[in-house]
PDB file of N, CA and C in Angstrom:
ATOM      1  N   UNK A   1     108.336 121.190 118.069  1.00  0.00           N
ATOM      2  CA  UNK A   1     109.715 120.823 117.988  1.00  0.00           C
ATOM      3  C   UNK A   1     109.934 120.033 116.702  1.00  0.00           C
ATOM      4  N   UNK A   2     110.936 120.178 115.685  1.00  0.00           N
ATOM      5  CA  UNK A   2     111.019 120.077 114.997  1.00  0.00           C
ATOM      6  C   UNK A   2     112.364 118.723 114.717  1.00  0.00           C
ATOM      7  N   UNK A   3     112.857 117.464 114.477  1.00  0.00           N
ATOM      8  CA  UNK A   3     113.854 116.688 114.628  1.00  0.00           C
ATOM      9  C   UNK A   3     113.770 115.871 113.314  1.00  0.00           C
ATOM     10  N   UNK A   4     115.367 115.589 113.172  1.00  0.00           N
ATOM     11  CA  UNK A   4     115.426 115.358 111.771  1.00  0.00           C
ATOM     12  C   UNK A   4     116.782 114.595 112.111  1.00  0.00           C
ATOM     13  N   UNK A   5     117.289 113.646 110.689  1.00  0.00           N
ATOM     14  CA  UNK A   5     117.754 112.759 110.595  1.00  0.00           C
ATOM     15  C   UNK A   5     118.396 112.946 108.748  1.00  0.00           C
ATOM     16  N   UNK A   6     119.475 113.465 108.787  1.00  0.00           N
ATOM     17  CA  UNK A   6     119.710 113.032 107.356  1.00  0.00           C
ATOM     18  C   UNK A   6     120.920 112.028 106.985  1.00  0.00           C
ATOM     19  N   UNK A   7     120.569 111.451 105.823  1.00  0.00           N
ATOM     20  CA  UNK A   7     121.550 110.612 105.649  1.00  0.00           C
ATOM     21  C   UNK A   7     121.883 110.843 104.204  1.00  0.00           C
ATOM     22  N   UNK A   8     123.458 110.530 103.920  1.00  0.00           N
ATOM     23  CA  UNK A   8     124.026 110.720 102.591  1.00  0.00           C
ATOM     24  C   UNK A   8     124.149 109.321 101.879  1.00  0.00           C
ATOM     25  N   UNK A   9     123.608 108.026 101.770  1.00  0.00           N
ATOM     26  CA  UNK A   9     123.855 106.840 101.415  1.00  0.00           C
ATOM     27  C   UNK A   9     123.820 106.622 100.001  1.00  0.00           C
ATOM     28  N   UNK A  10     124.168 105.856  99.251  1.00  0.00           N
ATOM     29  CA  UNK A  10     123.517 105.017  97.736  1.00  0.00           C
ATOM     30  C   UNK A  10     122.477 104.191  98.124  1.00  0.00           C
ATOM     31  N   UNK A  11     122.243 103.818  99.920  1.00  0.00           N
ATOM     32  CA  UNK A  11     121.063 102.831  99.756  1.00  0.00           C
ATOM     33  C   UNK A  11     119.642 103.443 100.226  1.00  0.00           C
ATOM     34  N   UNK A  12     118.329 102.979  99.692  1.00  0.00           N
ATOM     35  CA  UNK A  12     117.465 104.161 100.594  1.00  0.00           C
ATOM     36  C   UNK A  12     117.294 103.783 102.061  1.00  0.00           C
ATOM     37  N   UNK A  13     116.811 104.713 102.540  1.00  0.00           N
ATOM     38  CA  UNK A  13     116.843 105.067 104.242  1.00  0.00           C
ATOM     39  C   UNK A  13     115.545 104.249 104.607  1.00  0.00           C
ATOM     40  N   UNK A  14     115.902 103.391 105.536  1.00  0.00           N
ATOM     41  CA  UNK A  14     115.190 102.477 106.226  1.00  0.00           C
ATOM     42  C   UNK A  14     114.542 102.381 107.520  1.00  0.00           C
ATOM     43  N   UNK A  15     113.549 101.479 108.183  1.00  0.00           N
ATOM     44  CA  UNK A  15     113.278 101.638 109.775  1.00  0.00           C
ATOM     45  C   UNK A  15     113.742 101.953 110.584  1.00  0.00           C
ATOM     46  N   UNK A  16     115.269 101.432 110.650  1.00  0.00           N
ATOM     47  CA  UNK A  16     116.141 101.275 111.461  1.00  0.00           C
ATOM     48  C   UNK A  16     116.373 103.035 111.875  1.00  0.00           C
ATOM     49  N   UNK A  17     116.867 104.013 110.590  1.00  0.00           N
ATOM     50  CA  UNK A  17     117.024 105.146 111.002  1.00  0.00           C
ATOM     51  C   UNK A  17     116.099 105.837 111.537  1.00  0.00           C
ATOM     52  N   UNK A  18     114.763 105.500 110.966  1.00  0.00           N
ATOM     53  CA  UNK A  18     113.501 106.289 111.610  1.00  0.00           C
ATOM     54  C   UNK A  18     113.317 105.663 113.307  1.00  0.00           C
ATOM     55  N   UNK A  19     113.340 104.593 113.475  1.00  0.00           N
ATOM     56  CA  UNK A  19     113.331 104.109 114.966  1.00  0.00           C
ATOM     57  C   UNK A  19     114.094 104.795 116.000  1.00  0.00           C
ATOM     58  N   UNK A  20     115.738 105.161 115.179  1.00  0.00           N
ATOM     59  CA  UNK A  20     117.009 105.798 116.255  1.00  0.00           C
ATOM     60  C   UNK A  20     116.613 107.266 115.927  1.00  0.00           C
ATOM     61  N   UNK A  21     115.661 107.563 115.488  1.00  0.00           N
ATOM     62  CA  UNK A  21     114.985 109.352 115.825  1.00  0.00           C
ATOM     63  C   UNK A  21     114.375 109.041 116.601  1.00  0.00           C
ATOM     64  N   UNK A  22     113.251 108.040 116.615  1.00  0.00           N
ATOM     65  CA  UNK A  22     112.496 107.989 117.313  1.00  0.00           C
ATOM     66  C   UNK A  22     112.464 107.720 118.806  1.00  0.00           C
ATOM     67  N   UNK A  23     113.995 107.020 118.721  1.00  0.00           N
ATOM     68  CA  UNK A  23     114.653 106.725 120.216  1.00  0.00           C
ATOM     69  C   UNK A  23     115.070 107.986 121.090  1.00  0.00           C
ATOM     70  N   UNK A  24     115.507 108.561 120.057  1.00  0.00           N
ATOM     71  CA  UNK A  24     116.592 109.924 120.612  1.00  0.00           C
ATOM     72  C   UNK A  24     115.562 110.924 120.783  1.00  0.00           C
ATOM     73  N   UNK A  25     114.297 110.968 119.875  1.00  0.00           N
ATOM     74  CA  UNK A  25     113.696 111.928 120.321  1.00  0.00           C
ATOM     75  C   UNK A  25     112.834 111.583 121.932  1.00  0.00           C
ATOM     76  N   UNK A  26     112.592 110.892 121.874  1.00  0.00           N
ATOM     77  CA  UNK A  26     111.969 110.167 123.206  1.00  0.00           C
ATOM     78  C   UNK A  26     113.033 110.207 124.662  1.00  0.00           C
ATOM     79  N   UNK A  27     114.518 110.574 124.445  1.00  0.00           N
ATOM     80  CA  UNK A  27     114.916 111.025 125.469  1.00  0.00           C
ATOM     81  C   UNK A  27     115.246 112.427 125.893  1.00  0.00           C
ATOM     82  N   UNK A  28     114.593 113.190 125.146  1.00  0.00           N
ATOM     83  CA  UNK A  28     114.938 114.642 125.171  1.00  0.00           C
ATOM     84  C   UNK A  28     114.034 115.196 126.469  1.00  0.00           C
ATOM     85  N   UNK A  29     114.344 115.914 127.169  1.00  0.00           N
ATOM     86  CA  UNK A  29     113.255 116.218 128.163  1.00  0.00           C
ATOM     87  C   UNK A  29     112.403 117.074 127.524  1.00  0.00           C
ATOM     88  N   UNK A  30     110.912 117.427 127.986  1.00  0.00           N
ATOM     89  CA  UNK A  30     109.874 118.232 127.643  1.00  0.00           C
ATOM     90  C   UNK A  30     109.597 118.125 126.427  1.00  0.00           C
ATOM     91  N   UNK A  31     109.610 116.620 125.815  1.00  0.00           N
ATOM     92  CA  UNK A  31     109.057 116.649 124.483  1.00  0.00           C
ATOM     93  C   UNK A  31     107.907 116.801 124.010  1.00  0.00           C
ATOM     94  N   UNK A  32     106.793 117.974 123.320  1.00  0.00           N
ATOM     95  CA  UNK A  32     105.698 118.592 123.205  1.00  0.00           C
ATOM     96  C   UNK A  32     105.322 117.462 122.087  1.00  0.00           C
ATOM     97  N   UNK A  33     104.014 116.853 122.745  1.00  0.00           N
ATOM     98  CA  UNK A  33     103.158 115.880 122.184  1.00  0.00           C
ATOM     99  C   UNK A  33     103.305 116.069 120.719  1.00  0.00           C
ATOM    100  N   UNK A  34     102.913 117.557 120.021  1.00  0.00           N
ATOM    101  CA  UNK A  34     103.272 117.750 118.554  1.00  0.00           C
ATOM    102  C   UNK A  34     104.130 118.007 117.952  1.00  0.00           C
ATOM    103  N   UNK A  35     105.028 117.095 118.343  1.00  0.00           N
ATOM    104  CA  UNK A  35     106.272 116.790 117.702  1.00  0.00           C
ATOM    105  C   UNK A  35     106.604 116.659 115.751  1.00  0.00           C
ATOM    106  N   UNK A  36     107.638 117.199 115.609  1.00  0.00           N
ATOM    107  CA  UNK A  36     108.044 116.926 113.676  1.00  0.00           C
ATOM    108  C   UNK A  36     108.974 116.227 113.738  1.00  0.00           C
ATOM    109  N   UNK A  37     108.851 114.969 113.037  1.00  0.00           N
ATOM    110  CA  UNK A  37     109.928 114.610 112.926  1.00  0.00           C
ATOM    111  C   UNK A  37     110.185 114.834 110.574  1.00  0.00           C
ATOM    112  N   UNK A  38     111.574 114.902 110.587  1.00  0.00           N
ATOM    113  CA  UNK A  38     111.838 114.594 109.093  1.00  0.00           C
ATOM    114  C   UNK A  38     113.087 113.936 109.123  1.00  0.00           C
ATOM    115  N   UNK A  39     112.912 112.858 107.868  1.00  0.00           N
ATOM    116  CA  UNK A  39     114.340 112.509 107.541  1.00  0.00           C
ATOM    117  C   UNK A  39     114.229 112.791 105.664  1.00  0.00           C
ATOM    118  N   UNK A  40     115.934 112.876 105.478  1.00  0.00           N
ATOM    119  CA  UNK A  40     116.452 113.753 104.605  1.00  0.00           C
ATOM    120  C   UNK A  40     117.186 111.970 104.186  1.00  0.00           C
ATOM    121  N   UNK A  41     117.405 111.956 102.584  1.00  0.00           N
ATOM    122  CA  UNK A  41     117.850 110.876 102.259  1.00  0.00           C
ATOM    123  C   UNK A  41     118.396 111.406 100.488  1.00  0.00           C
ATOM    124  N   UNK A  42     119.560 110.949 100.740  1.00  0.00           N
ATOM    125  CA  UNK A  42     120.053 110.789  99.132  1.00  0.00           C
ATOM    126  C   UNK A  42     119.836 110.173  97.992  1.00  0.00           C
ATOM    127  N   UNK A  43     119.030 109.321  98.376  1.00  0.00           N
ATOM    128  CA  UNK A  43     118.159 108.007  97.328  1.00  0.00           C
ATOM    129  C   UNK A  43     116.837 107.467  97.486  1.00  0.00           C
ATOM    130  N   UNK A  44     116.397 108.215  98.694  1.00  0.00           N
ATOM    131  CA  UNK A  44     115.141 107.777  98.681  1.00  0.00           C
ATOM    132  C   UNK A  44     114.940 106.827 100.617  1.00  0.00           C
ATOM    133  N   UNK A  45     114.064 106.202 100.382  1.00  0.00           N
ATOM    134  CA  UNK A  45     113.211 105.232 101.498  1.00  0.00           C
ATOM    135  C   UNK A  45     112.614 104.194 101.176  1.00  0.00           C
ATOM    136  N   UNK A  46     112.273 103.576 102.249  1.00  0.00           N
ATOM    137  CA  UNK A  46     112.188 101.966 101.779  1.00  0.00           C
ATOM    138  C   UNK A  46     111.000 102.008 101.743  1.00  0.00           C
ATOM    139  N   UNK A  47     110.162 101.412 101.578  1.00  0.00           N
ATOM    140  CA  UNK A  47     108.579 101.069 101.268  1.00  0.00           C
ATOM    141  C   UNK A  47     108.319 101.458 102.981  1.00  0.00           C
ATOM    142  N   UNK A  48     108.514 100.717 103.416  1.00  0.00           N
ATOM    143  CA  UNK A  48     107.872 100.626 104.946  1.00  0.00           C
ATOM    144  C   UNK A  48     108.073 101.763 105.824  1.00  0.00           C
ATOM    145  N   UNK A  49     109.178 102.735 105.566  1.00  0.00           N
ATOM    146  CA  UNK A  49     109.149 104.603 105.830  1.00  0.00           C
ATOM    147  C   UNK A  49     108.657 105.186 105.150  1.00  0.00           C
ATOM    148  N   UNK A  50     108.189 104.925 103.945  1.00  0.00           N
ATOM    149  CA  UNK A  50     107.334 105.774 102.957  1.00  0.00           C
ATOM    150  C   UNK A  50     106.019 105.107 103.929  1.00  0.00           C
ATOM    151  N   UNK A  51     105.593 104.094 103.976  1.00  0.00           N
ATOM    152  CA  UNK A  51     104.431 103.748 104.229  1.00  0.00           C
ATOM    153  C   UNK A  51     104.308 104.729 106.209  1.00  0.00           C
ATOM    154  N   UNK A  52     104.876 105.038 106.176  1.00  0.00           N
ATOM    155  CA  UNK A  52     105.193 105.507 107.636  1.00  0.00           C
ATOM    156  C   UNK A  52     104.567 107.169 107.343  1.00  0.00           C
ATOM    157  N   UNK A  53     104.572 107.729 106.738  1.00  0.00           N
ATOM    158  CA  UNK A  53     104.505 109.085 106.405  1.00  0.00           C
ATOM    159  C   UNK A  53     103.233 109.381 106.662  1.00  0.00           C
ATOM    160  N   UNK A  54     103.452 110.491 107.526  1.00  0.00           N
ATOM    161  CA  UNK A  54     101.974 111.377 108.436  1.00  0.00           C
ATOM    162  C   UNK A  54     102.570 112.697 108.157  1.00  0.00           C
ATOM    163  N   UNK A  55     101.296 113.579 108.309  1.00  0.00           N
ATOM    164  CA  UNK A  55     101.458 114.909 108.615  1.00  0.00           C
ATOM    165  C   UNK A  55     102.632 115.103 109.833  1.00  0.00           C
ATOM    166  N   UNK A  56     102.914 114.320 110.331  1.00  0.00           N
ATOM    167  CA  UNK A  56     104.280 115.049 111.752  1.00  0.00           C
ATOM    168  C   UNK A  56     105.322 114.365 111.244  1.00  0.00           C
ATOM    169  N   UNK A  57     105.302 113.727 109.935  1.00  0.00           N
ATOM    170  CA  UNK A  57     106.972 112.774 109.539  1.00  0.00           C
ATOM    171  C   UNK A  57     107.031 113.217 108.316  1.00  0.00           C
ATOM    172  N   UNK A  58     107.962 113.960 108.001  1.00  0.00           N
ATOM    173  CA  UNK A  58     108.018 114.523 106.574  1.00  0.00           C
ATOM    174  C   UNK A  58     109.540 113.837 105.953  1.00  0.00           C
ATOM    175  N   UNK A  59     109.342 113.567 104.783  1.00  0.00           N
ATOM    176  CA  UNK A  59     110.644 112.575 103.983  1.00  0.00           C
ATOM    177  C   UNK A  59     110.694 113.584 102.900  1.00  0.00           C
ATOM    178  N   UNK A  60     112.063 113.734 102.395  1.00  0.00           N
ATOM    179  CA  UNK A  60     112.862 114.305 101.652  1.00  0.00           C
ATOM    180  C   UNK A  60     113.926 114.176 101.075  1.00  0.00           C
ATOM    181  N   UNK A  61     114.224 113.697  99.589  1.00  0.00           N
ATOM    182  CA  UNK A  61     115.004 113.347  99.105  1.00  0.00           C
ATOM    183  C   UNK A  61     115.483 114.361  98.263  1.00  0.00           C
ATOM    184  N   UNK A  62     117.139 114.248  97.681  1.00  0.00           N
ATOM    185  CA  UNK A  62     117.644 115.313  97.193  1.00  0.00           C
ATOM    186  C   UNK A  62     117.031 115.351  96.059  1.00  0.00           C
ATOM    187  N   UNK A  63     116.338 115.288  95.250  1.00  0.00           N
ATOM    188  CA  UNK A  63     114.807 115.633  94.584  1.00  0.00           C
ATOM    189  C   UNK A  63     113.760 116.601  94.903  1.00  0.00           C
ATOM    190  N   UNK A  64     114.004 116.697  95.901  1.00  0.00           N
ATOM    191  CA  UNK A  64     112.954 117.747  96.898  1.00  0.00           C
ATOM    192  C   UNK A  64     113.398 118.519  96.931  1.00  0.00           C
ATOM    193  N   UNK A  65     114.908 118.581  97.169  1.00  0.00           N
ATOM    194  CA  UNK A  65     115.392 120.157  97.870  1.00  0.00           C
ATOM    195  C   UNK A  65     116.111 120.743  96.455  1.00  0.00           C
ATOM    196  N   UNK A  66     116.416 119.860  95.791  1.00  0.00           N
ATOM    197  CA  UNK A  66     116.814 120.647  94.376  1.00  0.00           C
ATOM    198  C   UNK A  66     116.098 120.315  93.326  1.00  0.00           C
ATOM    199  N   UNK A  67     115.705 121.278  93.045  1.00  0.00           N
ATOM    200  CA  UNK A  67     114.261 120.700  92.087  1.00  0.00           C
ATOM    201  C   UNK A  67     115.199 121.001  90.135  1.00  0.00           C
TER     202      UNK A  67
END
C-alpha cells in the first residue's frame, strides 16, 4: 500500500506532516505491515524528515519530479 502526503508550501515539510500520515495511515483497516509511505514538498524537509528516510518513506521535492 502505497500513502502519500503532498504539500505546496514556501516552508520545508516538517514532523508534524509526516506524524498526520502516520496517524491516518494507522486508521485505515487491513494495513499490510509493508507499507509506503511518501511525502511530496515544494521546498524541501526539515532535517529531522530527511533524517527519517528509509526504504518504505520516500521524499520528493519539485526537483525530483521536474528535473
Amino acid at each position: 500500500m502505497l500513502a502519500a502526503e503532498v504539500k505546496w508550501t514556501s516552508e520545508p515539510v516538517g514532523l508534524a506532516v509526516l506524524h498526520t500520515l502516520e496517524r491516518r495511515v494507522a486508521l485505515l483497516p487491513r494495513v499490510v505491515p509493508d507499507r509506503q509511505l511518501a511525502l511530496f514538498a515544494k521546498t524541501g524537509f526539515t532535517a529531522d524528515v530527511q533524517a527519517r528516510r528509509t526504504p518504505s518513506l520516500a521524499l520528493y521535492t519539485l526537483d525530483d519530479l521536474l528535473p
